[in-house]
N, C-alpha and C. Protein backbone atom coordinates (compact mmCIF):
# COMPACT_ATOMS: atom_id res chain seq x y z
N UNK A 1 -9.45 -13.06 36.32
CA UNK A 1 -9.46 -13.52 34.96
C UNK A 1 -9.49 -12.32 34.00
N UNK A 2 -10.42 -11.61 34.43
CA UNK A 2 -10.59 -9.95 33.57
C UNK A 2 -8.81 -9.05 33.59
N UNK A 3 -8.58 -9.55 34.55
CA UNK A 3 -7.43 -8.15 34.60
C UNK A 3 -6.34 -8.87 33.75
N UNK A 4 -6.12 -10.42 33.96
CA UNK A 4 -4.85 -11.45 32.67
C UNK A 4 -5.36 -11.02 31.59
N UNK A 5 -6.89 -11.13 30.92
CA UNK A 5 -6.79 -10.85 29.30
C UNK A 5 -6.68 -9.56 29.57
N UNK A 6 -7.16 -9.08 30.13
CA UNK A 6 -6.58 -7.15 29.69
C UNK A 6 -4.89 -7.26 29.14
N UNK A 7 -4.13 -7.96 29.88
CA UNK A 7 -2.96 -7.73 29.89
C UNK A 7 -2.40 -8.35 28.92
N UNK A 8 -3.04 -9.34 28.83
CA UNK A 8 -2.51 -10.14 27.68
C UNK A 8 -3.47 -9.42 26.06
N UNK A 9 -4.09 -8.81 26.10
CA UNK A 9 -4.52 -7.81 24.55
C UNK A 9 -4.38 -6.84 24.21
N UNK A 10 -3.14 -6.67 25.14
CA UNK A 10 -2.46 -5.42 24.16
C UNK A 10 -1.71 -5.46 22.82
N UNK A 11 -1.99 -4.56 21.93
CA UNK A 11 -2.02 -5.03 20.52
C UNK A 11 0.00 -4.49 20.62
N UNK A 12 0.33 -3.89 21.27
CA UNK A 12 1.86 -4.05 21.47
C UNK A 12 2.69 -5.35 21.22
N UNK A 13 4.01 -5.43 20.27
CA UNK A 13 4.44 -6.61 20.51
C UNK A 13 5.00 -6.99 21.49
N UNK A 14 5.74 -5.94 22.38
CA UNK A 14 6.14 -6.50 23.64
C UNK A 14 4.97 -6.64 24.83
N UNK A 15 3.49 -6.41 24.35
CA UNK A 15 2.53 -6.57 25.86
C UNK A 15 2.43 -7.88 24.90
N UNK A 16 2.54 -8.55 23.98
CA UNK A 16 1.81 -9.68 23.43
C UNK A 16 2.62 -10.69 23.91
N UNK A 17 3.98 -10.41 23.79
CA UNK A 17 5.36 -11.45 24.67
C UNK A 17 4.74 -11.56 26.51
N UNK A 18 4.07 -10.74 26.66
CA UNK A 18 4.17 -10.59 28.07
C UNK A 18 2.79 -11.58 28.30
N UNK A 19 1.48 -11.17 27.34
CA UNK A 19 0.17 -12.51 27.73
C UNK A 19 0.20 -13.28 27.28
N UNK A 20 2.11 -13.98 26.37
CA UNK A 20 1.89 -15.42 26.41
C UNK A 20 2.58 -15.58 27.48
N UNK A 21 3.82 -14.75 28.49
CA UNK A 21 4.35 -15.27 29.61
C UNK A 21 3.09 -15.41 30.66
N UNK A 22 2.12 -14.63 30.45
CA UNK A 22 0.94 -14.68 31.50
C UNK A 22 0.16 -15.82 31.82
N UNK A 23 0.18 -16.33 30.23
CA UNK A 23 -1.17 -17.12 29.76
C UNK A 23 0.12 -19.10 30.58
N UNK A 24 1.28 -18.96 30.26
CA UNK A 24 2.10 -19.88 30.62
C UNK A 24 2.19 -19.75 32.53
N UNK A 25 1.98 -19.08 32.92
CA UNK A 25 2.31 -18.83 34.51
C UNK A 25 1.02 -19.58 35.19
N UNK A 26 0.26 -18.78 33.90
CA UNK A 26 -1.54 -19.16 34.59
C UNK A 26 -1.43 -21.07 34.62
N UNK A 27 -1.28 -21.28 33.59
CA UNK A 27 -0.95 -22.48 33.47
C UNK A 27 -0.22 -23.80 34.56
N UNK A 28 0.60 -23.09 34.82
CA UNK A 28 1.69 -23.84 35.38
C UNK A 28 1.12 -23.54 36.92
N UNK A 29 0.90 -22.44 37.22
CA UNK A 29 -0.03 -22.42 38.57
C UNK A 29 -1.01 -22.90 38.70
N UNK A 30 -1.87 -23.56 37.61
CA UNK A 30 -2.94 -24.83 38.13
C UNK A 30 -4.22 -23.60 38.35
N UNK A 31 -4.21 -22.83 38.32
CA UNK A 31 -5.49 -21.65 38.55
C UNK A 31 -6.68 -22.19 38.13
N UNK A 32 -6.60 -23.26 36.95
CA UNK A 32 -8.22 -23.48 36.82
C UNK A 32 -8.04 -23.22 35.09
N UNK A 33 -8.99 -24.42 34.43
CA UNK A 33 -8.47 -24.57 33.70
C UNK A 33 -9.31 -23.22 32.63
N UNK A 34 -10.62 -22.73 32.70
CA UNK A 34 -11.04 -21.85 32.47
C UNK A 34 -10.14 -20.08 32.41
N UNK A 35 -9.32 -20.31 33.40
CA UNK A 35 -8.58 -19.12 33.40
C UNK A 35 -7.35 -19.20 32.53
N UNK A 36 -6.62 -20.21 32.45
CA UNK A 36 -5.87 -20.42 31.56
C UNK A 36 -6.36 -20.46 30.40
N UNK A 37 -7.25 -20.87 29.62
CA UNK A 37 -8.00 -20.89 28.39
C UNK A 37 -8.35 -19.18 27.77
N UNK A 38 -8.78 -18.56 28.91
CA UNK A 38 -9.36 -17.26 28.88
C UNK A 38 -7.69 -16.36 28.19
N UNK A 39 -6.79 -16.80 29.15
CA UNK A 39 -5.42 -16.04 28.90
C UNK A 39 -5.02 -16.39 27.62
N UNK A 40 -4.57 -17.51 27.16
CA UNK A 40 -4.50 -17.83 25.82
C UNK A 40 -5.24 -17.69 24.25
N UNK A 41 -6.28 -17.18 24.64
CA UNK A 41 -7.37 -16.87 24.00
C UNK A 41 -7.02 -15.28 23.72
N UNK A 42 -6.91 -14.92 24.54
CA UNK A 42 -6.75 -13.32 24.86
C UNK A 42 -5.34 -12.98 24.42
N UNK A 43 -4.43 -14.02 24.55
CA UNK A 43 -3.06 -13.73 23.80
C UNK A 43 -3.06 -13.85 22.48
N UNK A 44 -3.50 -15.05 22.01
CA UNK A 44 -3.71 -14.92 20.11
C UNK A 44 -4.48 -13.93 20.02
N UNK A 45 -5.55 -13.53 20.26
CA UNK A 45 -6.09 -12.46 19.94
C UNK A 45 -5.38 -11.00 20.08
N UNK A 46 -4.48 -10.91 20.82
CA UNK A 46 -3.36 -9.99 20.86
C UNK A 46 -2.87 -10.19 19.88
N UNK A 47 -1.97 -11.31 19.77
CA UNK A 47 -1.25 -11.25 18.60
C UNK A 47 -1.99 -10.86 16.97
N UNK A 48 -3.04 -11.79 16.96
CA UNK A 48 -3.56 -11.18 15.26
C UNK A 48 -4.00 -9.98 15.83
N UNK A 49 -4.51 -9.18 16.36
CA UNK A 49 -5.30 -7.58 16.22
C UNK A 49 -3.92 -6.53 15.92
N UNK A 50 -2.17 -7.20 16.80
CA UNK A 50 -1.20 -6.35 16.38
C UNK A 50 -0.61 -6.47 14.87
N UNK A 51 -1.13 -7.99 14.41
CA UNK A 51 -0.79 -8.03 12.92
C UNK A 51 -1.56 -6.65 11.77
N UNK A 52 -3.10 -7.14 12.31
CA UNK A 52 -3.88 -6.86 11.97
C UNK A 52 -3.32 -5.08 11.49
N UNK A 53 -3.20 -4.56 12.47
CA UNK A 53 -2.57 -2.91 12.92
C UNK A 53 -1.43 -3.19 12.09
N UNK A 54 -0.75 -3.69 12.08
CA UNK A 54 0.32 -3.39 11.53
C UNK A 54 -0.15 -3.40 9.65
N UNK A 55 -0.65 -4.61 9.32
CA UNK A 55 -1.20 -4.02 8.02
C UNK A 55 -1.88 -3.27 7.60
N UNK A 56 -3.07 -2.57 8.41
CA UNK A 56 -3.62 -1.54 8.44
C UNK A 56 -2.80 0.02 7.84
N UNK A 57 -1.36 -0.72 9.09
CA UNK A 57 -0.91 0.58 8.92
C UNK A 57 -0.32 0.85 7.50
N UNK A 58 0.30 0.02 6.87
CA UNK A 58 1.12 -0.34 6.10
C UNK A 58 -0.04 0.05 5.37
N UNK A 59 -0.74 -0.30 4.46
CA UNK A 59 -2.07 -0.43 3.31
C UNK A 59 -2.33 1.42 3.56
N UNK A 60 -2.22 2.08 4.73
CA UNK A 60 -2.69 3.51 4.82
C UNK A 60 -1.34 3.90 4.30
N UNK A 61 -0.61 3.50 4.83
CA UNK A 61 0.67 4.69 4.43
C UNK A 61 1.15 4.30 3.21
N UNK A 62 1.03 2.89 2.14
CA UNK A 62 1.44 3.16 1.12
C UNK A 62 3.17 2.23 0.95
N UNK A 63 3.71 2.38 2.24
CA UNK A 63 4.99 2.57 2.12
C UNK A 63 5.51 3.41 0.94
N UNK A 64 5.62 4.34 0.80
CA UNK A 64 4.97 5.10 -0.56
C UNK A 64 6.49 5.99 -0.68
N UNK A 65 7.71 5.83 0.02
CA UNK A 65 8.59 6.44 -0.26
C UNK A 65 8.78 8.20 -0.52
N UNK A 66 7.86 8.51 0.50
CA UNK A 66 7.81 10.18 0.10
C UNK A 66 7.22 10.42 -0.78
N UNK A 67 5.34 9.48 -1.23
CA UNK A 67 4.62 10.12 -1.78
C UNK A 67 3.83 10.41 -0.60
N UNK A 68 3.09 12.08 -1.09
CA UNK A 68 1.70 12.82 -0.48
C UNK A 68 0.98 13.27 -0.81
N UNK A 69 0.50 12.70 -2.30
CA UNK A 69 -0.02 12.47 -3.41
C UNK A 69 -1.51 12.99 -2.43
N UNK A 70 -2.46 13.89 -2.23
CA UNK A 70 -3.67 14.34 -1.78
C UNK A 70 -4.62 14.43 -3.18
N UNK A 71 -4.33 14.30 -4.48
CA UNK A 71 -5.23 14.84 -5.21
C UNK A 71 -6.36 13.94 -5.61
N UNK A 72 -7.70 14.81 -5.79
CA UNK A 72 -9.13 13.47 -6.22
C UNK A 72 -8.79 13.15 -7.47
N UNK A 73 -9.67 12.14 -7.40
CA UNK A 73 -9.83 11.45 -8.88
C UNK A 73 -10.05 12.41 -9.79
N UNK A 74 -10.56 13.15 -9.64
CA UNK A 74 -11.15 14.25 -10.42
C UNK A 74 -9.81 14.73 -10.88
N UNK A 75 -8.87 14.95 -10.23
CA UNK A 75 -7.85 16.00 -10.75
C UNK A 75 -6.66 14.94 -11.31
N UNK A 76 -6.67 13.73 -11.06
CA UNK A 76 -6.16 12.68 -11.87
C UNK A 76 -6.18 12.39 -12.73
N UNK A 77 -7.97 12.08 -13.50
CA UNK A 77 -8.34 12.15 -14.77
C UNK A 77 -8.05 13.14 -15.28
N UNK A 78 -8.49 14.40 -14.84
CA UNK A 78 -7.81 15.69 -15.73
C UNK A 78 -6.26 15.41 -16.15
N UNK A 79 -5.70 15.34 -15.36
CA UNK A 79 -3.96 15.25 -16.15
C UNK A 79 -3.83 14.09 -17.17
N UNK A 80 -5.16 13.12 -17.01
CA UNK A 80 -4.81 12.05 -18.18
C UNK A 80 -5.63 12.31 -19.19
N UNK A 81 -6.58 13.44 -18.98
CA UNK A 81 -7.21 13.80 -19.98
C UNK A 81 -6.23 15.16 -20.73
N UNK A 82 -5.58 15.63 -20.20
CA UNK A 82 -4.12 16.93 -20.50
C UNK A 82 -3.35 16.22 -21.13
N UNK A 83 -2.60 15.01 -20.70
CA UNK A 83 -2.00 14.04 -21.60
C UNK A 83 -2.17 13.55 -22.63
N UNK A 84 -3.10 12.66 -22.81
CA UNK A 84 -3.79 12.39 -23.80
C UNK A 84 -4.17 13.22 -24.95
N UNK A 85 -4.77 14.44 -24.45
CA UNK A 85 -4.79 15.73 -25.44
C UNK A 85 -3.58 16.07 -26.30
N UNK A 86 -2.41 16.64 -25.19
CA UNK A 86 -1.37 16.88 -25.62
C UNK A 86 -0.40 15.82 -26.41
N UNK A 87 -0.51 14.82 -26.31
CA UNK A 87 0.19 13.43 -27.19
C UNK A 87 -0.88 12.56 -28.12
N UNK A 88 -2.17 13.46 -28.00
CA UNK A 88 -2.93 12.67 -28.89
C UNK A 88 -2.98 11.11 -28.72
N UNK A 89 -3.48 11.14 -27.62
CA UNK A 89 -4.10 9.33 -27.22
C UNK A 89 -5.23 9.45 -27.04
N UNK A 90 -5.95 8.39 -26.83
CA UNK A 90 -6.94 7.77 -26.70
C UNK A 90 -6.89 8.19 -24.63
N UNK A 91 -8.39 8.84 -24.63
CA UNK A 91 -8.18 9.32 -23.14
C UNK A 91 -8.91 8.05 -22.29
N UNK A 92 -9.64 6.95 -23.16
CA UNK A 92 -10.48 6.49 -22.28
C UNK A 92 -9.34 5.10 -22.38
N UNK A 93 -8.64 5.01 -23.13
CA UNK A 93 -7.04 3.93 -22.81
C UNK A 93 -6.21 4.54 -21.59
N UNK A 94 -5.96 5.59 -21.68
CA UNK A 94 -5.28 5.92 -20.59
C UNK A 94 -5.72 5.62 -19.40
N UNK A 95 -6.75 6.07 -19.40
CA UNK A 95 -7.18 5.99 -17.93
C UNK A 95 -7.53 4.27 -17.60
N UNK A 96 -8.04 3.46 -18.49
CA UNK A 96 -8.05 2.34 -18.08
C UNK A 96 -6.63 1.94 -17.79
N UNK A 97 -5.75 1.90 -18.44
CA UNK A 97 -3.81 1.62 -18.14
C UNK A 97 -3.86 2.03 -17.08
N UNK A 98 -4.56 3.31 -16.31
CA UNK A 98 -4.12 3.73 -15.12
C UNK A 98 -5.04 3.26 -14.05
N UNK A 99 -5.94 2.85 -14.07
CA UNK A 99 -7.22 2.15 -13.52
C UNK A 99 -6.37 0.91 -12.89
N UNK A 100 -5.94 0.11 -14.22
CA UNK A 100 -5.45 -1.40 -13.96
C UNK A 100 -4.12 -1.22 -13.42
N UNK A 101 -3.22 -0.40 -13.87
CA UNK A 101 -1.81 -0.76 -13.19
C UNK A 101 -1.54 -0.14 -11.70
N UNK A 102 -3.27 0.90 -10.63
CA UNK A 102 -2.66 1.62 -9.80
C UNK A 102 -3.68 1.70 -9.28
N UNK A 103 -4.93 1.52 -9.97
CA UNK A 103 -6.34 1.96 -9.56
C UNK A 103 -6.45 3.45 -9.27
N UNK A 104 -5.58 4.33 -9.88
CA UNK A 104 -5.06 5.68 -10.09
C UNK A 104 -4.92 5.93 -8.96
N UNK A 105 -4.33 5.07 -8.29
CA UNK A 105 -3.60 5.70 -6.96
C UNK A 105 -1.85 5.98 -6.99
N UNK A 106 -1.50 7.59 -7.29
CA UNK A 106 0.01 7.91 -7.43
C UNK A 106 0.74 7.16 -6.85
N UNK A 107 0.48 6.95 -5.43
CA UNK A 107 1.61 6.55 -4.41
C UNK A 107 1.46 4.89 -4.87
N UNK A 108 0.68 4.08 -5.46
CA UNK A 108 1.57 2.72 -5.67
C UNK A 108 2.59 2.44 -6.17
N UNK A 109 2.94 1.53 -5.26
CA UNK A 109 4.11 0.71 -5.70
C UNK A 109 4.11 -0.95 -5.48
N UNK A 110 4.73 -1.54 -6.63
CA UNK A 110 4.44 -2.75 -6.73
C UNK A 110 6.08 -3.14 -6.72
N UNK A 111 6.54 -3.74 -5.70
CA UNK A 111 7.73 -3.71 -4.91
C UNK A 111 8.10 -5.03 -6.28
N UNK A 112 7.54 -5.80 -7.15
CA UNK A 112 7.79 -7.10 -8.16
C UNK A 112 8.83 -6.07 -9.33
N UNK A 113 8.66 -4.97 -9.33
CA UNK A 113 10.01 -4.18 -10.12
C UNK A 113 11.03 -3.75 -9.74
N UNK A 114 10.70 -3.22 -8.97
CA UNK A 114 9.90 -1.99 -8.36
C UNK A 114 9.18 -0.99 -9.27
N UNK A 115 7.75 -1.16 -9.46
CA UNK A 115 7.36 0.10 -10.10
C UNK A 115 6.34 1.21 -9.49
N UNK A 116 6.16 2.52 -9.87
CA UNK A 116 5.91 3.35 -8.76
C UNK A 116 5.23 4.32 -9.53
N UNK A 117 3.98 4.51 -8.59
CA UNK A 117 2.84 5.77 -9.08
C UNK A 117 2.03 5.48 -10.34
N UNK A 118 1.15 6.28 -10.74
CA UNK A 118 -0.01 6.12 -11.45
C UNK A 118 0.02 4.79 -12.77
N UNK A 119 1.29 5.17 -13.39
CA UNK A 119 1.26 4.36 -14.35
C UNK A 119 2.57 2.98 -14.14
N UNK A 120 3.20 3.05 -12.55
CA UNK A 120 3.81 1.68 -12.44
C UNK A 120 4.64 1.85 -13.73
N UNK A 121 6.00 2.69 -13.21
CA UNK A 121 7.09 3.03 -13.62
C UNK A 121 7.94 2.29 -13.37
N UNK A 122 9.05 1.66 -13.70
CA UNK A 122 10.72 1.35 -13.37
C UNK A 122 11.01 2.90 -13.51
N UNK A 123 12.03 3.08 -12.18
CA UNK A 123 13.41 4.26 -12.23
C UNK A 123 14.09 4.55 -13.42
N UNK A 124 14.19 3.33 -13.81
CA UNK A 124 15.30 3.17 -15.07
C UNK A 124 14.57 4.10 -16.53
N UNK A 125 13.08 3.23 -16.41
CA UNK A 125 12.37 3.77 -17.95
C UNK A 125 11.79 5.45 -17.35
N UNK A 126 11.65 5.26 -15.84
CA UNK A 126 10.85 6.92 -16.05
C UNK A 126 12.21 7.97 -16.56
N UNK A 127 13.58 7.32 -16.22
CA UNK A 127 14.40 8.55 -16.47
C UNK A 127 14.83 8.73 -18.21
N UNK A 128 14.06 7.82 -18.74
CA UNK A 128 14.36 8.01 -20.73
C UNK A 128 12.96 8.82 -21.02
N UNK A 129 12.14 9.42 -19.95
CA UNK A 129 11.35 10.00 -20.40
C UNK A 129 11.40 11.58 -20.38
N UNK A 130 10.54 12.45 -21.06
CA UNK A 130 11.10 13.90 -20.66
C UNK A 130 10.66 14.51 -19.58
N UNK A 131 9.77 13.97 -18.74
CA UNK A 131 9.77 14.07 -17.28
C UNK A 131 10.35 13.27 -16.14
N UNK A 132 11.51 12.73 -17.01
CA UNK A 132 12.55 11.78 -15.93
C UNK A 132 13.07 12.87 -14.78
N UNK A 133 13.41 13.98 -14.48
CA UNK A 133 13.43 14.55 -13.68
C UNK A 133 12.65 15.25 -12.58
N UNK A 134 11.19 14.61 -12.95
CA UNK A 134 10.61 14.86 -11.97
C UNK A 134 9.78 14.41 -10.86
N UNK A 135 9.72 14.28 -9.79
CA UNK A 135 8.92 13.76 -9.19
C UNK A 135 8.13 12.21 -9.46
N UNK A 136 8.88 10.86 -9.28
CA UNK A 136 7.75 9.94 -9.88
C UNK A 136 6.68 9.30 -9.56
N UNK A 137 6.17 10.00 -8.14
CA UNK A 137 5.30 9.88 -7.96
C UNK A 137 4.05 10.86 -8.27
N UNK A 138 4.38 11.99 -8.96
CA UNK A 138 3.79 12.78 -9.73
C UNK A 138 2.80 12.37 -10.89
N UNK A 139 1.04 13.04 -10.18
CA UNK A 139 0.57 11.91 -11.26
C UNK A 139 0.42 12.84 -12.63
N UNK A 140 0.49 14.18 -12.25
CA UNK A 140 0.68 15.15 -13.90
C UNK A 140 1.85 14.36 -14.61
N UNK A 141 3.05 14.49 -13.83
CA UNK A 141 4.33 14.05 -14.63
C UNK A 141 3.74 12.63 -14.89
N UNK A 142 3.35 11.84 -14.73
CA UNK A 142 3.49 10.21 -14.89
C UNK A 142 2.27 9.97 -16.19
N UNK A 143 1.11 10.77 -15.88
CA UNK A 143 0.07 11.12 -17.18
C UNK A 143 0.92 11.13 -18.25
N UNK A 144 1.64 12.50 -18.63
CA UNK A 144 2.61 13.03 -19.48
C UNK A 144 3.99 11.91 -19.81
N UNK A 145 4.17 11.40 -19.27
CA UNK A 145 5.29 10.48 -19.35
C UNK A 145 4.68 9.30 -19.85
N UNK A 146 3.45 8.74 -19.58
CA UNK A 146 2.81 7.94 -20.15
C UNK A 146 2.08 8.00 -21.80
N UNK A 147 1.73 8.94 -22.11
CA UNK A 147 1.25 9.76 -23.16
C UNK A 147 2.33 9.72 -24.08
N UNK A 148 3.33 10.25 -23.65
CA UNK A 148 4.93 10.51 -24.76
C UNK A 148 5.29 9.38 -24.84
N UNK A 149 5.50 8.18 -24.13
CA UNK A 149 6.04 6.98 -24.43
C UNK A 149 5.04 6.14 -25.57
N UNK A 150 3.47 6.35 -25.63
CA UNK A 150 2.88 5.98 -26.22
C UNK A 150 2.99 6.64 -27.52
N UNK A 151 3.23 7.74 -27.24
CA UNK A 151 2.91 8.45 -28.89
C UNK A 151 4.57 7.76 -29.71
N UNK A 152 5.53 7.54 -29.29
CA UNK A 152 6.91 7.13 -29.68
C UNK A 152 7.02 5.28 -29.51
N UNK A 153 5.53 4.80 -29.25
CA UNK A 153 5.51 3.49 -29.79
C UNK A 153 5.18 2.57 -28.77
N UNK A 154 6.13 3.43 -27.86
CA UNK A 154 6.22 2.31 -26.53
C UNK A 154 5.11 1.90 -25.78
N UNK A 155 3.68 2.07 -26.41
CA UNK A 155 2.27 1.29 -25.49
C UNK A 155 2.62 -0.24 -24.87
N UNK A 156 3.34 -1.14 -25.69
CA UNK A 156 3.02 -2.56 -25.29
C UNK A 156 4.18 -2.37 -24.01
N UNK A 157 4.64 -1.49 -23.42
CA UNK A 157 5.67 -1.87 -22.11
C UNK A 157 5.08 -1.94 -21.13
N UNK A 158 3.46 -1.60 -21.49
CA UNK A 158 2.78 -1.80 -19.74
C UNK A 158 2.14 -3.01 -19.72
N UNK A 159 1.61 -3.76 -18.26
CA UNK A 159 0.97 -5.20 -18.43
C UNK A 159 0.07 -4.73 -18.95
N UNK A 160 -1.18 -3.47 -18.46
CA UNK A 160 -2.63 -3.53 -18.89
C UNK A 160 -2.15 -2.67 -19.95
N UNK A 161 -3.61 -3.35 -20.64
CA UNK A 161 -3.52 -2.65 -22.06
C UNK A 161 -5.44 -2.56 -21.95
């Protein structure tokens, strides 16, 4: 019974195909109905722990399109406090805009635009900005790009305000 769920919980999708063929053999061979129960048990549980991994993985990496965005909060706020300075905003707006649209995390992306990095950009609007050429997952550039669009009017284009 020990060695079928081993086989059948591997968080692999092809060992998970294999402990529902296990958990069906057990079955059909009449083994007892405890052992069959044990295998099937041990196969869903395969299956959600490989879901499980797989979102794990996904939520770590971001799907983030070639961001490697390493910097602390600390050095985040600074560029929205550099921004803000330099375009004359309000530093404790900024950072809430960037709080709510990213939780100042560069590498988001909210696949409903697609919008991308600190301040949840469209492609389209980061390139009318004067850091449209750079990097948009850049959270200096995206501070600064956020800052200039505000000082030229454009605050109401983000959801949070």
């Amino acid at each position: 019974m020990q060695r079928l769920a081993a086989s059948a919980a591997s968080e692999s999708d092809g060992m998970v195909q294999i402990g529902r063929d296990v958990a069906a053999r057990s079955l059909t061979q009449k083994r007892g109905r405890r052992d069959a129960l044990a295998t099937i048990v041990a196969a869903a549980l395969a299956t959600w722990t490989s879901g499980v991994a797989a979102k794990r993985k996904k939520k770590k990496h971001h799907d983030s399109g070639g961001c490697n965005s390493n910097q602390s909060e600390q050095q985040i706020l600074g560029y929205i406090n550099k921004a803000a300075k330099k375009y004359d905003q309000s530093r404790s707006a900024m950072e809430r805009v960037a709080r709510c649209e990213s939780n100042l995390d560069p590498c988001a992306i909210n696949r409903d635009g697609p919008y991308y990095g600190l301040y949840q950009f469209l492609k389209s609007t980061w390139k009318t900005t004067p850091y449209g050429n750079e990097n948009i997952f850049d959270p200096e550039a995206q501070a600064l790009a956020a800052g200039w669009m505000w000082s030229e009017g454009r605050k109401k284009e983000w959801a949070c305000q």
